[in-house]
PDB file of N, CA and C in Angstrom:
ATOM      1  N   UNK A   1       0.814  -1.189   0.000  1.00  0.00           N
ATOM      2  CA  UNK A   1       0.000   0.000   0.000  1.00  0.00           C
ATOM      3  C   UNK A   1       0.864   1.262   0.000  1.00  0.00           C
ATOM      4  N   UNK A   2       1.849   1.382   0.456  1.00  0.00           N
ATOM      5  CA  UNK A   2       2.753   2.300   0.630  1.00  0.00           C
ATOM      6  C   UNK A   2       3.486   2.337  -0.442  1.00  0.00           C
ATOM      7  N   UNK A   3       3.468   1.774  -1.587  1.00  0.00           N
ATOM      8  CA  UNK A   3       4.411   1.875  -3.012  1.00  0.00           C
ATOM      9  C   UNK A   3       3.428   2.733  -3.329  1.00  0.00           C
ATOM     10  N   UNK A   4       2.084   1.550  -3.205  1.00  0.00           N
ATOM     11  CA  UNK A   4       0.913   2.574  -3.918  1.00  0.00           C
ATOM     12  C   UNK A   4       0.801   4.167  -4.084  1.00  0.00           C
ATOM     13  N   UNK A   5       1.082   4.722  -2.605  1.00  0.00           N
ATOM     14  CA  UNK A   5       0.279   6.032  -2.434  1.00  0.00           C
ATOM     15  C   UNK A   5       2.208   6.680  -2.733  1.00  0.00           C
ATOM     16  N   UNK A   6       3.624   6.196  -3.072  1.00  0.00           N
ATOM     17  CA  UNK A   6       4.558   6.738  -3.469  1.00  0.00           C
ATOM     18  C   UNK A   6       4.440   6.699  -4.500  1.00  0.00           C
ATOM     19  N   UNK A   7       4.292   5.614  -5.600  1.00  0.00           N
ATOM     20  CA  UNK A   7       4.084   6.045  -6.900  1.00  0.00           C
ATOM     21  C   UNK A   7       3.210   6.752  -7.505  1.00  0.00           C
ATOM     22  N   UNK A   8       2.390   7.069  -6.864  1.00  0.00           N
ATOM     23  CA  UNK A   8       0.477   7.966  -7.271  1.00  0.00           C
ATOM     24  C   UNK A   8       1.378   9.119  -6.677  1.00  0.00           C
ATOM     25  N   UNK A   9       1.844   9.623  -5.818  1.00  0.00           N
ATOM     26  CA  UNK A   9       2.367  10.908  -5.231  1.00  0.00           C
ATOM     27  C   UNK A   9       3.573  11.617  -6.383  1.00  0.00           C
ATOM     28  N   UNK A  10       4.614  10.480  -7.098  1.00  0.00           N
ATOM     29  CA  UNK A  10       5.366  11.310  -8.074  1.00  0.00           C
ATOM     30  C   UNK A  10       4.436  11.039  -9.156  1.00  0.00           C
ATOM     31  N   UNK A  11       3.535  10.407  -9.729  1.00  0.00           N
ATOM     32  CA  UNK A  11       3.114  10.571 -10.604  1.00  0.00           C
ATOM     33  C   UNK A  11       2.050  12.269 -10.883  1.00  0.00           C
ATOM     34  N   UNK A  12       1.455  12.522  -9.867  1.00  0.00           N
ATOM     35  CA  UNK A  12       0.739  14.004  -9.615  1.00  0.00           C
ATOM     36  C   UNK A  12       2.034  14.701  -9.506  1.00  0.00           C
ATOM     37  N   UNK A  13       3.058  14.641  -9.164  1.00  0.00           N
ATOM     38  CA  UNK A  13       3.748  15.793  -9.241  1.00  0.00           C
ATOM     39  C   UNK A  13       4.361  15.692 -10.653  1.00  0.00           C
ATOM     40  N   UNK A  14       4.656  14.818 -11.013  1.00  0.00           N
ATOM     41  CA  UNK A  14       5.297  14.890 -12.727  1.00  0.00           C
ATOM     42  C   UNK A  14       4.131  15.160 -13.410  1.00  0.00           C
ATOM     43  N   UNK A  15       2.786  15.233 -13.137  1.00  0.00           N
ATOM     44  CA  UNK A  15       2.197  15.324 -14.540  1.00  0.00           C
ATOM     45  C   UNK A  15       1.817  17.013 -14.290  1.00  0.00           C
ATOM     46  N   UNK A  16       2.529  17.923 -12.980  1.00  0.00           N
ATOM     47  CA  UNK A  16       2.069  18.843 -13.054  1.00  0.00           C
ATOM     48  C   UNK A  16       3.300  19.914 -13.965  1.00  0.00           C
ATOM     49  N   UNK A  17       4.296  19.433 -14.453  1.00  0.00           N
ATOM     50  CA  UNK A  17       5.374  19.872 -15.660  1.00  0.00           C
ATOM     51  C   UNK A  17       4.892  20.409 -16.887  1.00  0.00           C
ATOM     52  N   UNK A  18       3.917  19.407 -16.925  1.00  0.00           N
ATOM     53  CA  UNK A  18       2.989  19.719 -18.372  1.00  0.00           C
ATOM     54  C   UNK A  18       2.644  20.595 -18.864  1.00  0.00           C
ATOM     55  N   UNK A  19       2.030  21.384 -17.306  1.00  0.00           N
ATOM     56  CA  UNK A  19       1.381  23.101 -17.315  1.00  0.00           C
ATOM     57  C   UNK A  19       2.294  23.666 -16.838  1.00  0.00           C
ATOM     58  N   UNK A  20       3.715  24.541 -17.083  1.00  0.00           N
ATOM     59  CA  UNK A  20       4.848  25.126 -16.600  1.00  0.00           C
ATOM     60  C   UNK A  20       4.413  26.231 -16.815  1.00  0.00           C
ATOM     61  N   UNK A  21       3.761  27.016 -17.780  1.00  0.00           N
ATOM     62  CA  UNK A  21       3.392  28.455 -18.156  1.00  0.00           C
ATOM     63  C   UNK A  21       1.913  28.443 -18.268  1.00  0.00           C
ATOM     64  N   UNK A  22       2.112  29.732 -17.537  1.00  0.00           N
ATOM     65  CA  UNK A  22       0.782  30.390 -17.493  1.00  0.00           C
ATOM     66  C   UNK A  22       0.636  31.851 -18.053  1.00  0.00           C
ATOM     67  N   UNK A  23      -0.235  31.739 -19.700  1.00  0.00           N
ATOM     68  CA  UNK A  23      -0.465  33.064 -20.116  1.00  0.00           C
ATOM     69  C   UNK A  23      -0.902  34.031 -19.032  1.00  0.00           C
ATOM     70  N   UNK A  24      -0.972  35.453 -19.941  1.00  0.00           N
ATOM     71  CA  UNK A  24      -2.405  35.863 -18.986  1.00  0.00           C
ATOM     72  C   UNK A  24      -3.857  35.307 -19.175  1.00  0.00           C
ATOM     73  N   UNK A  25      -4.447  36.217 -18.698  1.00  0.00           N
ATOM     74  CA  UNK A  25      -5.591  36.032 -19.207  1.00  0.00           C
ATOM     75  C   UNK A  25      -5.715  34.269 -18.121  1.00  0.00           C
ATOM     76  N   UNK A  26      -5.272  34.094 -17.477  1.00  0.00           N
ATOM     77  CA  UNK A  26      -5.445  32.533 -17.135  1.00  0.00           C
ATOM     78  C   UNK A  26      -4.678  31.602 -17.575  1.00  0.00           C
ATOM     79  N   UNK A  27      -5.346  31.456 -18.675  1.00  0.00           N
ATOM     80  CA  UNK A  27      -5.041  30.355 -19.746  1.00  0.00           C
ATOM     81  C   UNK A  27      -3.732  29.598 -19.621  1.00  0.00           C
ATOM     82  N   UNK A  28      -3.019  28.389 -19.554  1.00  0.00           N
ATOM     83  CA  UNK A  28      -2.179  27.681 -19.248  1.00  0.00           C
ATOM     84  C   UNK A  28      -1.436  26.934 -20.583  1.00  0.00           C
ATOM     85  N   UNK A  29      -0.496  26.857 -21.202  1.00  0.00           N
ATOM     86  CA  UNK A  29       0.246  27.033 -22.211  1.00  0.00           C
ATOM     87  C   UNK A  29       0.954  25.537 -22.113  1.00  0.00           C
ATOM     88  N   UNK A  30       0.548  24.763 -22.658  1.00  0.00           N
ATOM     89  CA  UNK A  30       1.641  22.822 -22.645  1.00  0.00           C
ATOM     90  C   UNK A  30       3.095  23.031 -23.518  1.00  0.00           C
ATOM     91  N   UNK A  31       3.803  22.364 -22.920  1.00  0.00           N
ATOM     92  CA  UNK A  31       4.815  22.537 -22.940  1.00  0.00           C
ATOM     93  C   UNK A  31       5.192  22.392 -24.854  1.00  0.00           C
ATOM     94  N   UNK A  32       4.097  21.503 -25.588  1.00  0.00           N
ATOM     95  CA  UNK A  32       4.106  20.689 -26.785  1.00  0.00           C
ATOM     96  C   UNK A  32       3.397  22.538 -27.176  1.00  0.00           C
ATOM     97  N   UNK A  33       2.924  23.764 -26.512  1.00  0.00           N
ATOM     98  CA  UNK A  33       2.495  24.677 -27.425  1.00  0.00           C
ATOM     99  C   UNK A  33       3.460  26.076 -28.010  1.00  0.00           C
ATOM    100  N   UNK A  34       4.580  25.442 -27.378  1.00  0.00           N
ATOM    101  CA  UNK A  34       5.574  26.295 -27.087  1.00  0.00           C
ATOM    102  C   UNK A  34       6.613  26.561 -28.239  1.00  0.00           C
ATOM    103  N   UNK A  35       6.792  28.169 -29.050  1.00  0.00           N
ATOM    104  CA  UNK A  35       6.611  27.867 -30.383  1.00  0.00           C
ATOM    105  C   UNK A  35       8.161  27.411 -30.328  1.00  0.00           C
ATOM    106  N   UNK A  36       8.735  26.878 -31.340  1.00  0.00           N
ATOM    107  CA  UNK A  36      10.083  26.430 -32.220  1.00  0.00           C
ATOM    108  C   UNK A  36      10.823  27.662 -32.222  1.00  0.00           C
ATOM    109  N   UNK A  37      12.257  26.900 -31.492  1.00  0.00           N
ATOM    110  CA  UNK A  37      12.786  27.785 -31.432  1.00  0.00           C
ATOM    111  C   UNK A  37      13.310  28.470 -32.719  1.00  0.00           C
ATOM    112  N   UNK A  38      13.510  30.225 -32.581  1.00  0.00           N
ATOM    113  CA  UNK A  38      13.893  30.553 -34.358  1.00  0.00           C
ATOM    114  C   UNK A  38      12.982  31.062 -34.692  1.00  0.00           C
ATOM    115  N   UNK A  39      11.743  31.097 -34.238  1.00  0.00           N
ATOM    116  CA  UNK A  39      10.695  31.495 -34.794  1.00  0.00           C
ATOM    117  C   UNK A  39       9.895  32.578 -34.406  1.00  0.00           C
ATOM    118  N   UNK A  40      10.776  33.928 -34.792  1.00  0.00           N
ATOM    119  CA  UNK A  40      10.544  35.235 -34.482  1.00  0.00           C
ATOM    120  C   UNK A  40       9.471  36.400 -35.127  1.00  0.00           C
ATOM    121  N   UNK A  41       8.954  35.753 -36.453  1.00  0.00           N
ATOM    122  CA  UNK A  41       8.438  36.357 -36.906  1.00  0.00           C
ATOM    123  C   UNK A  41       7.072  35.393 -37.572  1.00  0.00           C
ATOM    124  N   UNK A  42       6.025  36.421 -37.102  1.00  0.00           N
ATOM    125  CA  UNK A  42       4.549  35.719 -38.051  1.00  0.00           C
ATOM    126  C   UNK A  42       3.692  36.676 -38.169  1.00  0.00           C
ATOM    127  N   UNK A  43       2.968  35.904 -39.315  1.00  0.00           N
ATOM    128  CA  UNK A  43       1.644  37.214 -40.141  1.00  0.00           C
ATOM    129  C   UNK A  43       0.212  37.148 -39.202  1.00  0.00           C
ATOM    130  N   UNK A  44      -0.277  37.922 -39.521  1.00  0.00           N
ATOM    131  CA  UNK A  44      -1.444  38.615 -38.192  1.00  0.00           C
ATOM    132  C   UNK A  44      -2.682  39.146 -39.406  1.00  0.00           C
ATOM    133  N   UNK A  45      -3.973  38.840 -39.435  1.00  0.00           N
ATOM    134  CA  UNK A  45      -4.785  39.335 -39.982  1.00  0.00           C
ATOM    135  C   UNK A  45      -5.591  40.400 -38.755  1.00  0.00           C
ATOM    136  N   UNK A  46      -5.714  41.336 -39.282  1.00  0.00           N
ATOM    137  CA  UNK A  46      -7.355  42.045 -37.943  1.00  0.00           C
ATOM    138  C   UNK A  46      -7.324  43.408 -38.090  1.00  0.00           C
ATOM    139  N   UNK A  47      -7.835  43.714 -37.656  1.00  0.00           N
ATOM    140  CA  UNK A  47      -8.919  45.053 -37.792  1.00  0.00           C
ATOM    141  C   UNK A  47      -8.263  46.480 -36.987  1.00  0.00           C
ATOM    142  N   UNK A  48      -7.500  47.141 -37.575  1.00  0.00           N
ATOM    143  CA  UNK A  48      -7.199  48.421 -36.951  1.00  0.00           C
ATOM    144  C   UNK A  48      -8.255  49.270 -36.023  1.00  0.00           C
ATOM    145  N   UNK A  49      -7.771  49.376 -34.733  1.00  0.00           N
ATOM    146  CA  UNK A  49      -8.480  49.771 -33.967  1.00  0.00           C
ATOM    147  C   UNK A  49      -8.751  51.716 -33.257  1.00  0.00           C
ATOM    148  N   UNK A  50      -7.341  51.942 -33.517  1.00  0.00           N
ATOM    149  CA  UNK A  50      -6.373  53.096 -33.381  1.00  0.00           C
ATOM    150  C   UNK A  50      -5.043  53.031 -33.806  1.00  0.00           C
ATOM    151  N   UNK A  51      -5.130  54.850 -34.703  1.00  0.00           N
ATOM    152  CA  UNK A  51      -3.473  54.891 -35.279  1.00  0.00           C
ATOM    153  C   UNK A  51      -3.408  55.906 -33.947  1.00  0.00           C
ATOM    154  N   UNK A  52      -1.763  55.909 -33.379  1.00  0.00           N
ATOM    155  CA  UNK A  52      -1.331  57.049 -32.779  1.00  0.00           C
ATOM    156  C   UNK A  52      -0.088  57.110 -33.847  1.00  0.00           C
ATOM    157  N   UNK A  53      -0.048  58.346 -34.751  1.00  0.00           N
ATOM    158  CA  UNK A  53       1.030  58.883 -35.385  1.00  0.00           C
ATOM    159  C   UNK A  53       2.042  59.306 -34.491  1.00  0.00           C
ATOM    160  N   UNK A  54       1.871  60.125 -33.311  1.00  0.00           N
ATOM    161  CA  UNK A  54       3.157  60.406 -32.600  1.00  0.00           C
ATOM    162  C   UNK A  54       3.877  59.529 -31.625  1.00  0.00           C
ATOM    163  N   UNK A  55       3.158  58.228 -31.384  1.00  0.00           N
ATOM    164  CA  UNK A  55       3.844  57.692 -31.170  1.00  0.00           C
ATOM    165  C   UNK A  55       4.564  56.556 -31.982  1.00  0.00           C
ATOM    166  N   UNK A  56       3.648  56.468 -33.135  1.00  0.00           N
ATOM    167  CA  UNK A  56       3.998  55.458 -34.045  1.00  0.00           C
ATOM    168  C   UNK A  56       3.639  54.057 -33.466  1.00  0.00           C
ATOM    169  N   UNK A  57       2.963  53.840 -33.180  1.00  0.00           N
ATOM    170  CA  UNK A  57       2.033  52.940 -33.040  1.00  0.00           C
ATOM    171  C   UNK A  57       0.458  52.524 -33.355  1.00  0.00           C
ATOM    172  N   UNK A  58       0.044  51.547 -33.934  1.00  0.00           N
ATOM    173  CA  UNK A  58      -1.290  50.912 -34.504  1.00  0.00           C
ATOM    174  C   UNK A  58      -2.061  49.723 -33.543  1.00  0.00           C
ATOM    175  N   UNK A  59      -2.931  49.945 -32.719  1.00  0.00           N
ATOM    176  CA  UNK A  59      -3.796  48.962 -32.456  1.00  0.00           C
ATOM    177  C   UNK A  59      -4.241  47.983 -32.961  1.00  0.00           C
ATOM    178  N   UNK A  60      -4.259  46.721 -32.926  1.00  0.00           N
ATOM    179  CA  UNK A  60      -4.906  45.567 -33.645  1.00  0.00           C
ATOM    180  C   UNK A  60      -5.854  45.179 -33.176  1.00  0.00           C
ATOM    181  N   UNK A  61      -6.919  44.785 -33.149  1.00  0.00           N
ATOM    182  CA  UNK A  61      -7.418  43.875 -33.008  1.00  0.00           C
ATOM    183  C   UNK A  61      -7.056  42.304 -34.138  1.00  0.00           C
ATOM    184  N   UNK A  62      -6.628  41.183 -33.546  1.00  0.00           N
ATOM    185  CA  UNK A  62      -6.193  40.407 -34.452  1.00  0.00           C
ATOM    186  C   UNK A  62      -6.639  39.321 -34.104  1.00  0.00           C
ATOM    187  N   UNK A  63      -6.522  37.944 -35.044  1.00  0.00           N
ATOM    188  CA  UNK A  63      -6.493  36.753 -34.618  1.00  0.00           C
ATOM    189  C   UNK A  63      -5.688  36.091 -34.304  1.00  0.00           C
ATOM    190  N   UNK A  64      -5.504  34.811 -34.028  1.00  0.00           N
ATOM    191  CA  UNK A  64      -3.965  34.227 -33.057  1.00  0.00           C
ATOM    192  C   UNK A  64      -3.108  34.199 -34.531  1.00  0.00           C
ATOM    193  N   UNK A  65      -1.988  34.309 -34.191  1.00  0.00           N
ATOM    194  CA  UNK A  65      -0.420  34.123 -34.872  1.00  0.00           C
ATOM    195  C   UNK A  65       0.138  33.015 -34.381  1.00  0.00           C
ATOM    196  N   UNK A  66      -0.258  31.946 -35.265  1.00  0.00           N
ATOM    197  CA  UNK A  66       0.313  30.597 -34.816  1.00  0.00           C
ATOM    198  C   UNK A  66       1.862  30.911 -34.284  1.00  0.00           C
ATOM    199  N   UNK A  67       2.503  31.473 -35.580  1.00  0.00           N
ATOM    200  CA  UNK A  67       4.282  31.038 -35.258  1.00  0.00           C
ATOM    201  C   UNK A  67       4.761  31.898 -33.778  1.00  0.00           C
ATOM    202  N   UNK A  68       4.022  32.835 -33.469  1.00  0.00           N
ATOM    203  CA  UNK A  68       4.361  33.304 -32.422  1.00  0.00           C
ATOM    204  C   UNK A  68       3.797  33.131 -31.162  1.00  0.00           C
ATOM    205  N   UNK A  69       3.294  31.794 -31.424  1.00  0.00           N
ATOM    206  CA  UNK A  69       2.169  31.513 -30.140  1.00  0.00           C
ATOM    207  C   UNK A  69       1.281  32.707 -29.064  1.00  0.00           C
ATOM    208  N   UNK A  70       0.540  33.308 -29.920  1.00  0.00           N
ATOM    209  CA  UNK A  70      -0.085  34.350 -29.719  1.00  0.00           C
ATOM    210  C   UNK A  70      -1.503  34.554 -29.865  1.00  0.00           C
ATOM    211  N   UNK A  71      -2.409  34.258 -28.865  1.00  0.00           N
ATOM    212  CA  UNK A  71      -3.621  33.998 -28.829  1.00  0.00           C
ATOM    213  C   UNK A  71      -4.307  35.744 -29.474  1.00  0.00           C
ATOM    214  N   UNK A  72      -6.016  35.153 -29.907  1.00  0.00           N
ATOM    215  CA  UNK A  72      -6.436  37.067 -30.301  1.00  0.00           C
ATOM    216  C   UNK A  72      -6.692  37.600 -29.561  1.00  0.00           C
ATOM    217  N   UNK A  73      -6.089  38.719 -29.543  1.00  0.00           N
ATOM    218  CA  UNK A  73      -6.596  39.971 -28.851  1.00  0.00           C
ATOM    219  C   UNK A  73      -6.159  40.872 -29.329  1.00  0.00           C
ATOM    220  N   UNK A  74      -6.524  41.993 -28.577  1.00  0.00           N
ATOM    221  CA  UNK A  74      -6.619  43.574 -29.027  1.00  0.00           C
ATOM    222  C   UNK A  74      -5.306  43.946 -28.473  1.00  0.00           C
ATOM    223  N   UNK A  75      -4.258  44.490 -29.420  1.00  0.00           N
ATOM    224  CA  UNK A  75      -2.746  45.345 -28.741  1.00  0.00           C
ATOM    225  C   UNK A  75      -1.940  46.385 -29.637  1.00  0.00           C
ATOM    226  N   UNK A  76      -1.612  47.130 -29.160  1.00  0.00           N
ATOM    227  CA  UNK A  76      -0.246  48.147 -29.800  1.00  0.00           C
ATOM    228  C   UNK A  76       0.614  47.443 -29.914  1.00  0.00           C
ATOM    229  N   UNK A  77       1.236  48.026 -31.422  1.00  0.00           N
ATOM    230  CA  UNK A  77       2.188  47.601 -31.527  1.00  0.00           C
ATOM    231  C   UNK A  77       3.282  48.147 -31.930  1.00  0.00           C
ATOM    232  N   UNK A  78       4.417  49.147 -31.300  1.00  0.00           N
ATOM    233  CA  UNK A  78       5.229  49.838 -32.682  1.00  0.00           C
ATOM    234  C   UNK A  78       5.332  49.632 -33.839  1.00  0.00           C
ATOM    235  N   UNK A  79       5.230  50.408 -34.861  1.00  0.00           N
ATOM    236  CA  UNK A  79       5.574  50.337 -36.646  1.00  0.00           C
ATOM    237  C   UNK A  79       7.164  50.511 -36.828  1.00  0.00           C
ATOM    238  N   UNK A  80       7.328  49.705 -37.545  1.00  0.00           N
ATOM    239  CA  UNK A  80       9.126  49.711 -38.168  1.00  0.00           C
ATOM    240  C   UNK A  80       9.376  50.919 -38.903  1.00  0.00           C
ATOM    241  N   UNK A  81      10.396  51.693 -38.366  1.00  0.00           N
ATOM    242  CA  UNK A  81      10.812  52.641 -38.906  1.00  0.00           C
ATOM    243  C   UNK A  81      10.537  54.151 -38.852  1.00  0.00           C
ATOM    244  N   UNK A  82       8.923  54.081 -38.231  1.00  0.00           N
ATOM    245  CA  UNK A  82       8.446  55.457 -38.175  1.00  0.00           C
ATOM    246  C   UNK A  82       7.606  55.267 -39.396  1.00  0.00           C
ATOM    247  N   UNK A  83       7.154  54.560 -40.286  1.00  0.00           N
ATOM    248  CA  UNK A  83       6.918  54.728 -41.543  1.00  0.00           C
ATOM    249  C   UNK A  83       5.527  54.336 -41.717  1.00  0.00           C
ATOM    250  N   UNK A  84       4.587  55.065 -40.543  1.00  0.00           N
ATOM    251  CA  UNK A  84       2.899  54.382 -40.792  1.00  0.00           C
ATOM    252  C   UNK A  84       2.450  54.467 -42.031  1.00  0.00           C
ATOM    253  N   UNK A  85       1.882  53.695 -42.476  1.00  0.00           N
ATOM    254  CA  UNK A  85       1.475  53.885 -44.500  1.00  0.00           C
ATOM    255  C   UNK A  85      -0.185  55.185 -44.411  1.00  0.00           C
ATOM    256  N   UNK A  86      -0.228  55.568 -45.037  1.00  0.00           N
ATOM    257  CA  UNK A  86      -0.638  57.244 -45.046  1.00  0.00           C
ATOM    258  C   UNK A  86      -2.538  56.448 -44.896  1.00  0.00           C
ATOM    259  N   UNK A  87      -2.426  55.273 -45.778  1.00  0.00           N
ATOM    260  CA  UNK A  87      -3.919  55.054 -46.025  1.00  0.00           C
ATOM    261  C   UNK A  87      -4.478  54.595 -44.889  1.00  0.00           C
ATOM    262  N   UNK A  88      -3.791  54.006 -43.862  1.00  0.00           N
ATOM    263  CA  UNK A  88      -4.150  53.089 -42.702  1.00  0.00           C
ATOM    264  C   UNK A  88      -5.618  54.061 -41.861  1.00  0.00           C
ATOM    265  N   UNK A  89      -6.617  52.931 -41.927  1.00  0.00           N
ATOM    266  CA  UNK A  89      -7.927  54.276 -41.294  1.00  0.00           C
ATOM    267  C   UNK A  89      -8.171  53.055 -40.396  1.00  0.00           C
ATOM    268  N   UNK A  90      -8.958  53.442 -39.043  1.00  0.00           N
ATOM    269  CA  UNK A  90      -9.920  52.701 -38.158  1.00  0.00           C
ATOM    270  C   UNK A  90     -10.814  51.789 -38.762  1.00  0.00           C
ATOM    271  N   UNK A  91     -10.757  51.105 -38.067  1.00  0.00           N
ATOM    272  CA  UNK A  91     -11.527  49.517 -39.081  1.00  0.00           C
ATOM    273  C   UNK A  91     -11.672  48.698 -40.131  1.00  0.00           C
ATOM    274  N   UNK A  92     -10.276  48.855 -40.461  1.00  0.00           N
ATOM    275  CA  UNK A  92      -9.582  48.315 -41.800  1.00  0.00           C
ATOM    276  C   UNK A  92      -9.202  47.734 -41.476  1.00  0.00           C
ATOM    277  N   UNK A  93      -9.205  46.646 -42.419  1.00  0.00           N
ATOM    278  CA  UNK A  93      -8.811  45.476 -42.135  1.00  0.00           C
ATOM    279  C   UNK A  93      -7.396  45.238 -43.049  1.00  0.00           C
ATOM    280  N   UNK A  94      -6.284  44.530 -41.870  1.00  0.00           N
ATOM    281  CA  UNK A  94      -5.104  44.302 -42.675  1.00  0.00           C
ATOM    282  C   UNK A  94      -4.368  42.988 -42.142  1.00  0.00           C
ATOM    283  N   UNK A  95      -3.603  42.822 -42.803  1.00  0.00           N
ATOM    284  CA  UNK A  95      -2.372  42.108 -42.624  1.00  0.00           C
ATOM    285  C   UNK A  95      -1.437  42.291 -42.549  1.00  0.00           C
ATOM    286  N   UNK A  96      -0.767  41.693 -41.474  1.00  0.00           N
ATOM    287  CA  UNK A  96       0.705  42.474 -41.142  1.00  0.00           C
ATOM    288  C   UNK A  96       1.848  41.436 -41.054  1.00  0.00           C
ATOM    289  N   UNK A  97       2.594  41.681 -40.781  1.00  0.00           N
ATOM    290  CA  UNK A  97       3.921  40.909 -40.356  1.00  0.00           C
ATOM    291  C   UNK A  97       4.649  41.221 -38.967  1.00  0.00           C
ATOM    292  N   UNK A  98       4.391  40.604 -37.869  1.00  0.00           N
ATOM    293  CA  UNK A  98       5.098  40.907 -36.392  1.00  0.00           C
ATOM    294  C   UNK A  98       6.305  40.102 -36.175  1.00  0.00           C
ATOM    295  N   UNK A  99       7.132  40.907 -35.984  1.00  0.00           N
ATOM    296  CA  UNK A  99       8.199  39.939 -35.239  1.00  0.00           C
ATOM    297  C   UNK A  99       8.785  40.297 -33.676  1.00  0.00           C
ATOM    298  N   UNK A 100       9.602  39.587 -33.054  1.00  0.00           N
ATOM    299  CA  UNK A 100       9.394  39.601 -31.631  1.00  0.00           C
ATOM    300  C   UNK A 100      10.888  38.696 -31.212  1.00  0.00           C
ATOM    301  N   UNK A 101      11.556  39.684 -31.002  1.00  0.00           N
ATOM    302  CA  UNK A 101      12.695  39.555 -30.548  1.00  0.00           C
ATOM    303  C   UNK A 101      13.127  38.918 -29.297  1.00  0.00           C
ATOM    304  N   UNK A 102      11.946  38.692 -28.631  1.00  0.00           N
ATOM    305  CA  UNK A 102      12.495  37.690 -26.731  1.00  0.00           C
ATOM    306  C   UNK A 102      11.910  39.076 -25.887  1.00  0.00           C
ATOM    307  N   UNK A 103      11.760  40.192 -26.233  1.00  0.00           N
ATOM    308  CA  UNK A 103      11.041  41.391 -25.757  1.00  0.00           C
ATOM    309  C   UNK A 103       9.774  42.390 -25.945  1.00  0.00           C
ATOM    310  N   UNK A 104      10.155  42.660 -27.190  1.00  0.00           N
ATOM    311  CA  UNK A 104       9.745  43.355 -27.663  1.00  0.00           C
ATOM    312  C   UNK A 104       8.760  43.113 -29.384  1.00  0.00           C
ATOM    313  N   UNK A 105       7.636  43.336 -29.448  1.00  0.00           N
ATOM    314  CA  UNK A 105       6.929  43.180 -30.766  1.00  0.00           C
ATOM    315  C   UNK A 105       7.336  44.322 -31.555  1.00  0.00           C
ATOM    316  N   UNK A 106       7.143  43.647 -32.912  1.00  0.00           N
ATOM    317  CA  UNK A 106       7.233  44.926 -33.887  1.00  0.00           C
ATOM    318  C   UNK A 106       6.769  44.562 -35.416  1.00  0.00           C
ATOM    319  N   UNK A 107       5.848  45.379 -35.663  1.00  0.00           N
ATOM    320  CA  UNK A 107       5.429  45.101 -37.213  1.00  0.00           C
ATOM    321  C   UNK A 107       6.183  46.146 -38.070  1.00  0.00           C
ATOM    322  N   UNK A 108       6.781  44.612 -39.085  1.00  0.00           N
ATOM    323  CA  UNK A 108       7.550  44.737 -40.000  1.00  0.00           C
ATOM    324  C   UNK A 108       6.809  45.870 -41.365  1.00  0.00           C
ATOM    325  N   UNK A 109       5.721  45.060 -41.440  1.00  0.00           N
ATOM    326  CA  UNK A 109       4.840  45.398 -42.842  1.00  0.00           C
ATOM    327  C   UNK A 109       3.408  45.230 -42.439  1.00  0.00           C
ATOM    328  N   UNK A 110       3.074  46.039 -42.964  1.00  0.00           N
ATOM    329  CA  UNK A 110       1.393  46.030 -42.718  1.00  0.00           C
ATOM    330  C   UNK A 110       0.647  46.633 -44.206  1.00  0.00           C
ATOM    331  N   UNK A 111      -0.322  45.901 -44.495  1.00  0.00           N
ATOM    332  CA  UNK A 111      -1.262  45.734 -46.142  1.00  0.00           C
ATOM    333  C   UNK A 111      -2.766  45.999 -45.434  1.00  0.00           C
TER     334      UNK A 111
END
């Protein structure tokens, strides 16, 4: 009986490895969701929410970005270069390119 309740005791603690990260929002991240390493940059479809020109930044509303393991939601994001494209209006819908250095996001290109 006593193997019993030692092997059931590391088995609950090893299967709690599985869940090591915890997004926000709650949500709990498996270790198998965790993107490849190298993989700094991915495309983003969604809906401009707010331009701020002086700061150079664009609101998304978007859907998840597989390669960057990035669930949807609504966020700023700096624009590369300073170079917001002139046509970009509220509730347009675009596609972009984010990449994400271990810190910091940043869209490359946005259509």
């Amino acid at each position: 009986m006593k193997t019993f309740l030692w092997v059931s005791l590391f088995a609950v603690a090893g299967a709690g490895g599985a869940y090591a990260q915890q997004e926000p929002g709650g949500r709990y991240t498996t270790l198998a969701e965790a993107p490849a390493s190298g993989a700094t940059t991915g495309t983003g479809i969604g809906l401009i929410q707010r331009i701020d020109k002086e700061r150079n930044t664009v609101t998304i509303k978007h859907g998840p970005i597989q390669e960057l393991n990035m669930s949807a939601m609504t966020m700023s994001f700096p624009v590369k270069d300073g170079a917001l494209p002139a046509k970009l209006q509220p509730l347009q819908k675009v596609e972009f390119e984010l990449s994400f250095d271990g810190k910091d996001y940043l869209i490359t290109k946005i259509n």
